[in-house]
PDB file of N, CA and C in Angstrom:
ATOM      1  N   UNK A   1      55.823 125.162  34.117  1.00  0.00           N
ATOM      2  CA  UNK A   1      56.348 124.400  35.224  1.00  0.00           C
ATOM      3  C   UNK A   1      56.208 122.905  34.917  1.00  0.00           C
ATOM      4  N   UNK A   2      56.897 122.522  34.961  1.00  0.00           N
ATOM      5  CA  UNK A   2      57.187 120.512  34.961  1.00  0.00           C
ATOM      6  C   UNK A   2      56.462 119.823  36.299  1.00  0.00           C
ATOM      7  N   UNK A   3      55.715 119.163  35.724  1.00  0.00           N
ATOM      8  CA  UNK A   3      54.474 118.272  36.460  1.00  0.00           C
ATOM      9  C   UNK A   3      55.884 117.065  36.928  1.00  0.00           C
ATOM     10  N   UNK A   4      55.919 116.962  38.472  1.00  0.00           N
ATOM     11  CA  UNK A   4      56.882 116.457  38.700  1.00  0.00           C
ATOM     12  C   UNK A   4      56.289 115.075  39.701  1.00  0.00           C
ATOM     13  N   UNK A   5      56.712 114.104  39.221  1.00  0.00           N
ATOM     14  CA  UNK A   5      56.689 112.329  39.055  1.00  0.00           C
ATOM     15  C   UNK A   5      56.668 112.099  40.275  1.00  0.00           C
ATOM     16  N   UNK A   6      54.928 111.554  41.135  1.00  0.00           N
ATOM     17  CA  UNK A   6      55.049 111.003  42.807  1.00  0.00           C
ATOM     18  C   UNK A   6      55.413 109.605  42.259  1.00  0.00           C
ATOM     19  N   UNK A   7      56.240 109.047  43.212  1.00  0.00           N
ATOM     20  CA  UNK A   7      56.116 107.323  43.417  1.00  0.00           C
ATOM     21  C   UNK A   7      55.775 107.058  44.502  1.00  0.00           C
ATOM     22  N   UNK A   8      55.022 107.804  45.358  1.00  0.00           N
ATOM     23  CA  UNK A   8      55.259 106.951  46.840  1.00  0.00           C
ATOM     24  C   UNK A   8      53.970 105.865  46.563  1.00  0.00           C
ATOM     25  N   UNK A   9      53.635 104.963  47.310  1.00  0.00           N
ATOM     26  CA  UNK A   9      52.570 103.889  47.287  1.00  0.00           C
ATOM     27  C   UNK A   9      51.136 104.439  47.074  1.00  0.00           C
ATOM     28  N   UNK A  10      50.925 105.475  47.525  1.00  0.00           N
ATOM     29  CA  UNK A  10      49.390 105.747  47.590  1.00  0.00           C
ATOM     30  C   UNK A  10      49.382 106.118  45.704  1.00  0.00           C
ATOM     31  N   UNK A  11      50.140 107.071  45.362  1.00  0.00           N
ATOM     32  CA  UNK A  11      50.387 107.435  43.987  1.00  0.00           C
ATOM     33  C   UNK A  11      50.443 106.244  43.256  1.00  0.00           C
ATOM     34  N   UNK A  12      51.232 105.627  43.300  1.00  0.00           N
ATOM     35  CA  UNK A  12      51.286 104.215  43.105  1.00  0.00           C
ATOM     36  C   UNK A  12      49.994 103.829  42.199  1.00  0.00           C
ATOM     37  N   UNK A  13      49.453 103.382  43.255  1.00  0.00           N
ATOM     38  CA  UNK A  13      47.538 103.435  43.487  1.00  0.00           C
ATOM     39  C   UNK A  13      47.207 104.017  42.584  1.00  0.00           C
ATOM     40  N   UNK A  14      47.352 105.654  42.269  1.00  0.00           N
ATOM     41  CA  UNK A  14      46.666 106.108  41.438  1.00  0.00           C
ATOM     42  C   UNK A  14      46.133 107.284  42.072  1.00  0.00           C
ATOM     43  N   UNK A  15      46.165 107.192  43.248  1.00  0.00           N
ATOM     44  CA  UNK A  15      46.015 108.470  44.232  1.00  0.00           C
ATOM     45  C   UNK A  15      46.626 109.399  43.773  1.00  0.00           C
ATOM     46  N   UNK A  16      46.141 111.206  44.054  1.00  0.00           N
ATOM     47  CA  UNK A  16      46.865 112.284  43.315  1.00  0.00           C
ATOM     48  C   UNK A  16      47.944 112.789  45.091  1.00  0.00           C
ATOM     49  N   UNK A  17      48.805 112.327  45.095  1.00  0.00           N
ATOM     50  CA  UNK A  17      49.577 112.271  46.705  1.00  0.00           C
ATOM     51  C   UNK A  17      50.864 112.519  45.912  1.00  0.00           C
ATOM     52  N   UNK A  18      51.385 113.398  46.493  1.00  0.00           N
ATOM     53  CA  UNK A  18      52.470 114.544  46.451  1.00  0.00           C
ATOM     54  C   UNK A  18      53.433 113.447  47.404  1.00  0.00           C
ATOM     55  N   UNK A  19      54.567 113.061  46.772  1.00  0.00           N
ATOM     56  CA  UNK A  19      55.844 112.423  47.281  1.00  0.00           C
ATOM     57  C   UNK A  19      56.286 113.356  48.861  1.00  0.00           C
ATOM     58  N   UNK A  20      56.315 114.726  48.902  1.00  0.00           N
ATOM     59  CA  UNK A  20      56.727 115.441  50.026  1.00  0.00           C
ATOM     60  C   UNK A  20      55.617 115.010  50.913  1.00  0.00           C
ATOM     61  N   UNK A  21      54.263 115.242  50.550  1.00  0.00           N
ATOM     62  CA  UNK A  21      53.468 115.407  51.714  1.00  0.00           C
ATOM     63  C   UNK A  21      53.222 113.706  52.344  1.00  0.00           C
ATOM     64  N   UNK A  22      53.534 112.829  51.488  1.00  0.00           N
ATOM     65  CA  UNK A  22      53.684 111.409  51.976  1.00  0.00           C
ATOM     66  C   UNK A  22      54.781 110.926  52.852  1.00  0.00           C
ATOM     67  N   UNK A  23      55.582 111.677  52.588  1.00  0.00           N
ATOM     68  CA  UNK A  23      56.812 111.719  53.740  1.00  0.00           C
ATOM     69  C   UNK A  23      56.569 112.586  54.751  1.00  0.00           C
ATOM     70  N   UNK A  24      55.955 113.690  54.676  1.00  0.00           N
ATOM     71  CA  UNK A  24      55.752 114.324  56.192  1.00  0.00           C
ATOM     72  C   UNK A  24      54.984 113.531  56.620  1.00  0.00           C
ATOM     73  N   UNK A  25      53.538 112.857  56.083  1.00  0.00           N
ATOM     74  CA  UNK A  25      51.959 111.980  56.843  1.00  0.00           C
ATOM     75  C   UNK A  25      52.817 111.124  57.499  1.00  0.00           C
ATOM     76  N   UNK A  26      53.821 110.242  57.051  1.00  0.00           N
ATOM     77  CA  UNK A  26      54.524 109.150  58.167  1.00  0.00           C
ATOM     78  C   UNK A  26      55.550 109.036  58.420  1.00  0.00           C
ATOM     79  N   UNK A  27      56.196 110.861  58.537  1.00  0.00           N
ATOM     80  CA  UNK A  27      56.882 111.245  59.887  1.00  0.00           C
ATOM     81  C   UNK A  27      58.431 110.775  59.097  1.00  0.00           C
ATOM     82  N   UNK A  28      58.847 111.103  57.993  1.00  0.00           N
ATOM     83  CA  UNK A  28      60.727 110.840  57.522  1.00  0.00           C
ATOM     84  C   UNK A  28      60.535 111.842  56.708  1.00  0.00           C
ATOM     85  N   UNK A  29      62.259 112.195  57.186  1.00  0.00           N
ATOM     86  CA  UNK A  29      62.749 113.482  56.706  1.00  0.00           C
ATOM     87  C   UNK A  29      63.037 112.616  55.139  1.00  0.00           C
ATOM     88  N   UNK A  30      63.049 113.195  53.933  1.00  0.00           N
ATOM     89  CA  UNK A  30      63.313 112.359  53.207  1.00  0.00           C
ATOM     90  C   UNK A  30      64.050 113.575  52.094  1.00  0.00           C
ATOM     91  N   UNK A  31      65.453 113.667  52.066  1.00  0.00           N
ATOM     92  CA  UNK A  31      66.249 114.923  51.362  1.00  0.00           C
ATOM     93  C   UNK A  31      65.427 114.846  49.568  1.00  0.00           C
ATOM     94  N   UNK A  32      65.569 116.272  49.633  1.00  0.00           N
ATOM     95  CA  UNK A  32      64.970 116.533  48.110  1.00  0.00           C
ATOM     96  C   UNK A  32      65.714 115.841  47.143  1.00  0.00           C
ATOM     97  N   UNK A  33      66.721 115.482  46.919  1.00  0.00           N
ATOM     98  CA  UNK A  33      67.074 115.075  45.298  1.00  0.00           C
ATOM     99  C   UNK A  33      66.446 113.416  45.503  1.00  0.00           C
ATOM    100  N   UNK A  34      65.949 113.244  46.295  1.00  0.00           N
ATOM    101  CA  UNK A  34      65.229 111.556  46.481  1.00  0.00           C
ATOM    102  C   UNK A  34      63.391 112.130  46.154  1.00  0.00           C
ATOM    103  N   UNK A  35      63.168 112.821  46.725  1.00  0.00           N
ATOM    104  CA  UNK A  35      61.859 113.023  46.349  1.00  0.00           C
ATOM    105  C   UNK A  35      61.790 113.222  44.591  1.00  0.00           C
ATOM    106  N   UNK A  36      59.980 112.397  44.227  1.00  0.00           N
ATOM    107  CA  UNK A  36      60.386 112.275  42.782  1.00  0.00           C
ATOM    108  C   UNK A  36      60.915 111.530  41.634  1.00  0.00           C
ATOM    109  N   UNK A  37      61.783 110.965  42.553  1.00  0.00           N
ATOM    110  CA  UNK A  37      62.335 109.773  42.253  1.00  0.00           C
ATOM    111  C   UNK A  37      61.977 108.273  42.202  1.00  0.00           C
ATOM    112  N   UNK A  38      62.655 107.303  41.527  1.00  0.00           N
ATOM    113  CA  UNK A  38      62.380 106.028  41.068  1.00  0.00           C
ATOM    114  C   UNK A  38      63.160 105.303  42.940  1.00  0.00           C
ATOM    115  N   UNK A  39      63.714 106.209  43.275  1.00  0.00           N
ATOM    116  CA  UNK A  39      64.309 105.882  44.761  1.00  0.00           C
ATOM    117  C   UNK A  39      63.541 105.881  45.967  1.00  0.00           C
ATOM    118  N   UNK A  40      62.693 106.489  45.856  1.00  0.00           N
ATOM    119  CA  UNK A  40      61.705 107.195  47.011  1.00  0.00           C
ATOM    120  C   UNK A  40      61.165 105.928  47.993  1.00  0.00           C
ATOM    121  N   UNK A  41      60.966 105.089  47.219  1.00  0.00           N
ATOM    122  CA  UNK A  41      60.565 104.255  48.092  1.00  0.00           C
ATOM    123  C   UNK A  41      61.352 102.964  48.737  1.00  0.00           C
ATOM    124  N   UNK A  42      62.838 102.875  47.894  1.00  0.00           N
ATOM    125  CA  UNK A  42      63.618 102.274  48.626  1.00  0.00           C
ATOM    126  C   UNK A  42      63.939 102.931  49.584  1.00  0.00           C
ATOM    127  N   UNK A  43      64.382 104.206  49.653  1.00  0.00           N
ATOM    128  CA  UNK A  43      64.753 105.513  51.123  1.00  0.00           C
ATOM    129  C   UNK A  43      63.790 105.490  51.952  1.00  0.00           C
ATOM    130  N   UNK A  44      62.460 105.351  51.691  1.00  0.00           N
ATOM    131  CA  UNK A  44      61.520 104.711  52.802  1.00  0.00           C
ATOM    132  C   UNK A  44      61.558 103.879  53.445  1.00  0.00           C
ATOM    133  N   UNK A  45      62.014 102.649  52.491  1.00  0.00           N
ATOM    134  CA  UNK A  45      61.943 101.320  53.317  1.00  0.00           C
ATOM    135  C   UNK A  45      63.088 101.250  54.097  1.00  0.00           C
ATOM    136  N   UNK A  46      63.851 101.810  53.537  1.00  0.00           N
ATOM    137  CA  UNK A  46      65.913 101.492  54.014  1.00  0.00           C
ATOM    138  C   UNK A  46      65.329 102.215  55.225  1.00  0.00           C
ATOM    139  N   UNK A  47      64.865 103.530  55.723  1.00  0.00           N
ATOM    140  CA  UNK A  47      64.917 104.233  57.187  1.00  0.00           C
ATOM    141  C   UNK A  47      63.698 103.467  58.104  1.00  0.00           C
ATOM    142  N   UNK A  48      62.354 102.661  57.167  1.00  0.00           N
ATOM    143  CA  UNK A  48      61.714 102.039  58.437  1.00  0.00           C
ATOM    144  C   UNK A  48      62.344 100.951  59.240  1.00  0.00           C
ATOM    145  N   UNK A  49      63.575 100.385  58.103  1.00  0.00           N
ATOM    146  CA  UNK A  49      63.581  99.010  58.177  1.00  0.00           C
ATOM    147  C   UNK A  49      65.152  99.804  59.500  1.00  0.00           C
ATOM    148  N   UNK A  50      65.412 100.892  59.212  1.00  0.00           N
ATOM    149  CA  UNK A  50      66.723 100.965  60.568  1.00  0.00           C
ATOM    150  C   UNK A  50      65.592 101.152  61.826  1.00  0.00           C
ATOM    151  N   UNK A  51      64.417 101.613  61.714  1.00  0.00           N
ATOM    152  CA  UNK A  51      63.503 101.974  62.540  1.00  0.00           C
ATOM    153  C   UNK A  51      63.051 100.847  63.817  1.00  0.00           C
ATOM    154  N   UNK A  52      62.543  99.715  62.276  1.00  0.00           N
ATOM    155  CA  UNK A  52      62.512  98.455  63.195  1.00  0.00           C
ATOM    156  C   UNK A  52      63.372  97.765  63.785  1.00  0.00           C
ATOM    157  N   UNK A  53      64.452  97.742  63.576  1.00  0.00           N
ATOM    158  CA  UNK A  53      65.744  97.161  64.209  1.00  0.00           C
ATOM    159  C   UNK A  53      65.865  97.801  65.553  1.00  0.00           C
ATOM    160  N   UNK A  54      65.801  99.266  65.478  1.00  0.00           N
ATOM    161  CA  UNK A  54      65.800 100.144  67.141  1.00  0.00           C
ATOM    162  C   UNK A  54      64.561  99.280  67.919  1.00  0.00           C
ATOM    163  N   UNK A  55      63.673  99.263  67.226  1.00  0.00           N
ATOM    164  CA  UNK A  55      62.549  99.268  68.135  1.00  0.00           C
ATOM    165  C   UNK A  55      62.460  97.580  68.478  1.00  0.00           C
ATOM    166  N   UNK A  56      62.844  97.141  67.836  1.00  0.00           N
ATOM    167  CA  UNK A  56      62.828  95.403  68.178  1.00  0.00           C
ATOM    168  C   UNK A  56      64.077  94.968  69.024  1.00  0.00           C
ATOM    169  N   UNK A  57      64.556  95.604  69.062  1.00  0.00           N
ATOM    170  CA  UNK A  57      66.120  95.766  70.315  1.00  0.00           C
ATOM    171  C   UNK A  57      66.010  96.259  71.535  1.00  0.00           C
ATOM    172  N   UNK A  58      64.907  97.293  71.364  1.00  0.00           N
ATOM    173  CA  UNK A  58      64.552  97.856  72.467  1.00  0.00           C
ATOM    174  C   UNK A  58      63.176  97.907  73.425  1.00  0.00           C
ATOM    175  N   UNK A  59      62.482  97.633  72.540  1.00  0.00           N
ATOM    176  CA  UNK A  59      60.921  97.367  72.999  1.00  0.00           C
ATOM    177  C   UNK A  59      60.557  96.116  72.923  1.00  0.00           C
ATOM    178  N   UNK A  60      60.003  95.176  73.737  1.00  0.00           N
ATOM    179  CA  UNK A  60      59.044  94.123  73.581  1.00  0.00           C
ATOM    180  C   UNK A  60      58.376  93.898  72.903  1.00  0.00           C
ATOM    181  N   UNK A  61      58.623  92.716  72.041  1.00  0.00           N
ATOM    182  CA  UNK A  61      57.202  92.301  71.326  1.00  0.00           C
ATOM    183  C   UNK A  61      56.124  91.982  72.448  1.00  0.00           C
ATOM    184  N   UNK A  62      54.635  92.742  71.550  1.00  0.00           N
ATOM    185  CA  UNK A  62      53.799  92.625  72.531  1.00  0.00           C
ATOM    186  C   UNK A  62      53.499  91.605  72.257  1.00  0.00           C
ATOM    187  N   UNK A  63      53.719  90.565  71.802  1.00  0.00           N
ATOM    188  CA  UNK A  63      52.900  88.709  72.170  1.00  0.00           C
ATOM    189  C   UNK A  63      53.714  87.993  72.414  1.00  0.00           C
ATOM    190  N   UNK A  64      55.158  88.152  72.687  1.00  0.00           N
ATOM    191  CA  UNK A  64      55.996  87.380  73.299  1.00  0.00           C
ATOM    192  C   UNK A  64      56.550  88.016  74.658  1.00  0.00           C
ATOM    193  N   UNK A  65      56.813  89.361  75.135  1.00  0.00           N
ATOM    194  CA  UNK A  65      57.253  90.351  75.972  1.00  0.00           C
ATOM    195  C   UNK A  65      58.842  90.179  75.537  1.00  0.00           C
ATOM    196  N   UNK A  66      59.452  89.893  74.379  1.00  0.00           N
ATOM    197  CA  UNK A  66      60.276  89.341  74.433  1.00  0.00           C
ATOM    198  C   UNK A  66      61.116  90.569  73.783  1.00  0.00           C
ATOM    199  N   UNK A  67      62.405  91.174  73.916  1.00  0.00           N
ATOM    200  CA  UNK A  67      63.367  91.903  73.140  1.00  0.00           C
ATOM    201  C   UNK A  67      64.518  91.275  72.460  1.00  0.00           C
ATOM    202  N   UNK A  68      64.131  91.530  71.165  1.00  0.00           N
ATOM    203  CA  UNK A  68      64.922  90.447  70.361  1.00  0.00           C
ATOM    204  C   UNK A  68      66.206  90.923  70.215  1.00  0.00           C
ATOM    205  N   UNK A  69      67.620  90.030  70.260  1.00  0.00           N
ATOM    206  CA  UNK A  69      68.708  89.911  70.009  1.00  0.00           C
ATOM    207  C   UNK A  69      69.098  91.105  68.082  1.00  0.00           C
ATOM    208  N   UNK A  70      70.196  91.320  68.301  1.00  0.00           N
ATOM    209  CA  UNK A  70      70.301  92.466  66.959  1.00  0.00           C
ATOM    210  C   UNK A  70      69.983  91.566  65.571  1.00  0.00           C
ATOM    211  N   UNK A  71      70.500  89.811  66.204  1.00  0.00           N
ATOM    212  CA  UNK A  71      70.646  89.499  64.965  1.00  0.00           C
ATOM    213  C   UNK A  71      68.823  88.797  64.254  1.00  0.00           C
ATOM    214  N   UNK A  72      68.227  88.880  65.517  1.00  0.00           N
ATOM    215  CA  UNK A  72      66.276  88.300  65.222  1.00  0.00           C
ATOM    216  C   UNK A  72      65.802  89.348  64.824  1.00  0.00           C
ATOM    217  N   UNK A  73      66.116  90.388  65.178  1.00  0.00           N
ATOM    218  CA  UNK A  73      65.434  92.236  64.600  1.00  0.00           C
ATOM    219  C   UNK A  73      66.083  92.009  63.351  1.00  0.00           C
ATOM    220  N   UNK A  74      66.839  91.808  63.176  1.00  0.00           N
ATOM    221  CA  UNK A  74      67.996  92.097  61.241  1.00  0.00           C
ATOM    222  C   UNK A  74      67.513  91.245  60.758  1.00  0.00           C
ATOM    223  N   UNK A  75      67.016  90.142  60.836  1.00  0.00           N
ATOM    224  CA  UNK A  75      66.145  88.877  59.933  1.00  0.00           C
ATOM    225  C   UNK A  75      64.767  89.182  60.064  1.00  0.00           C
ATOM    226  N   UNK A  76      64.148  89.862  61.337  1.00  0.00           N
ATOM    227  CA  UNK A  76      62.507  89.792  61.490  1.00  0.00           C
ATOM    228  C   UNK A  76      62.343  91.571  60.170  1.00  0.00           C
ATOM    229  N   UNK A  77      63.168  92.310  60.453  1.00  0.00           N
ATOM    230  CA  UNK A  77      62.917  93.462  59.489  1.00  0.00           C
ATOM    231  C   UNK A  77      63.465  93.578  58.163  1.00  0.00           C
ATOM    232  N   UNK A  78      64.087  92.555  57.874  1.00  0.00           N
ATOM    233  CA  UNK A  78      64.518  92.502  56.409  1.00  0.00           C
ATOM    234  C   UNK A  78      63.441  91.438  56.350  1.00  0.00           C
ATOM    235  N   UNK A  79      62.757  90.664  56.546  1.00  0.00           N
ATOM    236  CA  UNK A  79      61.332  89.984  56.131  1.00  0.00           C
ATOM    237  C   UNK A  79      60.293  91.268  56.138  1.00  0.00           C
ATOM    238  N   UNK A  80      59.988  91.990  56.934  1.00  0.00           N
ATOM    239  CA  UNK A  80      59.126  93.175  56.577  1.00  0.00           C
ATOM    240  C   UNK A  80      59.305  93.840  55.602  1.00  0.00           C
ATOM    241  N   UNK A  81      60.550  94.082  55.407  1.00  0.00           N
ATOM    242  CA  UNK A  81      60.889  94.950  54.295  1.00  0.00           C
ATOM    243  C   UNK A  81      60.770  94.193  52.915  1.00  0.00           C
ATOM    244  N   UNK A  82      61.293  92.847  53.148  1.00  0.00           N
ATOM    245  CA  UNK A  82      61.198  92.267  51.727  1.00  0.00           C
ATOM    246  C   UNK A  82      59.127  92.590  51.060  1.00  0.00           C
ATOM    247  N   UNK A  83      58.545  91.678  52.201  1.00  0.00           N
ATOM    248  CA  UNK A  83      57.519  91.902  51.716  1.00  0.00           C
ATOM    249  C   UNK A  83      56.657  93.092  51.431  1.00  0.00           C
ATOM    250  N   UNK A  84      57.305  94.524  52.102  1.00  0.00           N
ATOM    251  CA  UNK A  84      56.869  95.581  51.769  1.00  0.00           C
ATOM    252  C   UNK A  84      57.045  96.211  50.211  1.00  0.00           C
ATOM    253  N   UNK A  85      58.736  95.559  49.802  1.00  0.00           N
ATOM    254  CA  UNK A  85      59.000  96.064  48.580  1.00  0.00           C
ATOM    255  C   UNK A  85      58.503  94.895  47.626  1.00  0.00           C
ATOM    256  N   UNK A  86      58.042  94.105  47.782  1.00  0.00           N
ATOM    257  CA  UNK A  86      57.405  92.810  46.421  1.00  0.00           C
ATOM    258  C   UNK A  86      55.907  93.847  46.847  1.00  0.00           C
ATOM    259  N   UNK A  87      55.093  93.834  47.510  1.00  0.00           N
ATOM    260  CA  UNK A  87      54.081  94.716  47.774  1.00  0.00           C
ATOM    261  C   UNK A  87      53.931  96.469  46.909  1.00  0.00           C
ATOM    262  N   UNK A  88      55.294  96.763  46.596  1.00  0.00           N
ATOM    263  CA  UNK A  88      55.358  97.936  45.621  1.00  0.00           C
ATOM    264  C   UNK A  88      55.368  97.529  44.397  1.00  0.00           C
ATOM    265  N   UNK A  89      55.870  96.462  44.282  1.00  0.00           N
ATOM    266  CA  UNK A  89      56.353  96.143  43.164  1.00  0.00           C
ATOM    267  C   UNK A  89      55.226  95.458  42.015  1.00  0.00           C
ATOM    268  N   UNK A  90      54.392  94.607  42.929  1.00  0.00           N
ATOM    269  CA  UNK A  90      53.490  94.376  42.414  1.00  0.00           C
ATOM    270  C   UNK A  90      52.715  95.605  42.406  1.00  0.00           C
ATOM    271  N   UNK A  91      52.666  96.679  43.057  1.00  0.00           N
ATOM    272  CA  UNK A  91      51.343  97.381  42.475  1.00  0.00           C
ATOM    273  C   UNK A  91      51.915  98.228  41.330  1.00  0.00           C
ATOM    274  N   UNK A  92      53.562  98.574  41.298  1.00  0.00           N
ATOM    275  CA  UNK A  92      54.258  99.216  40.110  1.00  0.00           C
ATOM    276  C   UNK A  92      53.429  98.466  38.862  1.00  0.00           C
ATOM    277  N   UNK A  93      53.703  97.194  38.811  1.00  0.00           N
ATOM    278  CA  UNK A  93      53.507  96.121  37.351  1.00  0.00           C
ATOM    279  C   UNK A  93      52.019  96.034  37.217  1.00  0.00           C
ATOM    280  N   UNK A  94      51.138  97.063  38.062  1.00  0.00           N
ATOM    281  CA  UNK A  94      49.141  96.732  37.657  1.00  0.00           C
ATOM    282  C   UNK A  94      48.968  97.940  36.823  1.00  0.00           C
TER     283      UNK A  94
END
């Protein structure tokens, strides 16, 4: 059987974390031909980052009470996301 390649972040690390079971722990369906893959963690970020856009449209920030416009959620979560993926990236290159 072929010892098959995690990338998710904890693996990353160095952790022995199974790409499937890292996608069930924080809740995304994530289709098999992505698991395994050099993709895995852009398909992560691409579905939190639609995640945060719902939720910043629709819910209050709790330190402003404020619900941000589509276009402050699409700039405030592509800044999360950027720094989430330089955050992979650097731990890819250790």
């Amino acid at each position: 059987m072929t010892k098959k390649t995690n990338y998710n972040i904890k693996a990353l690390q160095g952790y022995d974390y199974d790409d499937a079971d890292h996608a069930r722990d924080i809740g995304i369906d994530v289709p098999s031909e992505v698991l395994y893959t050099p993709e895995y963690n852009n398909f992560i970020l691409n579905k939190i980052h639609a995640e945060n856009i719902k939720t910043f449209t629709t819910e209050p920030d709790p330190l402003t009470n404020k619900i941000l416009s589509i276009e402050e959620a699409t700039a405030r979560a592509d800044e999360l996301r950027a720094t989430a993926a330089m955050q992979i990236d650097l731990i890819r290159q250790s």
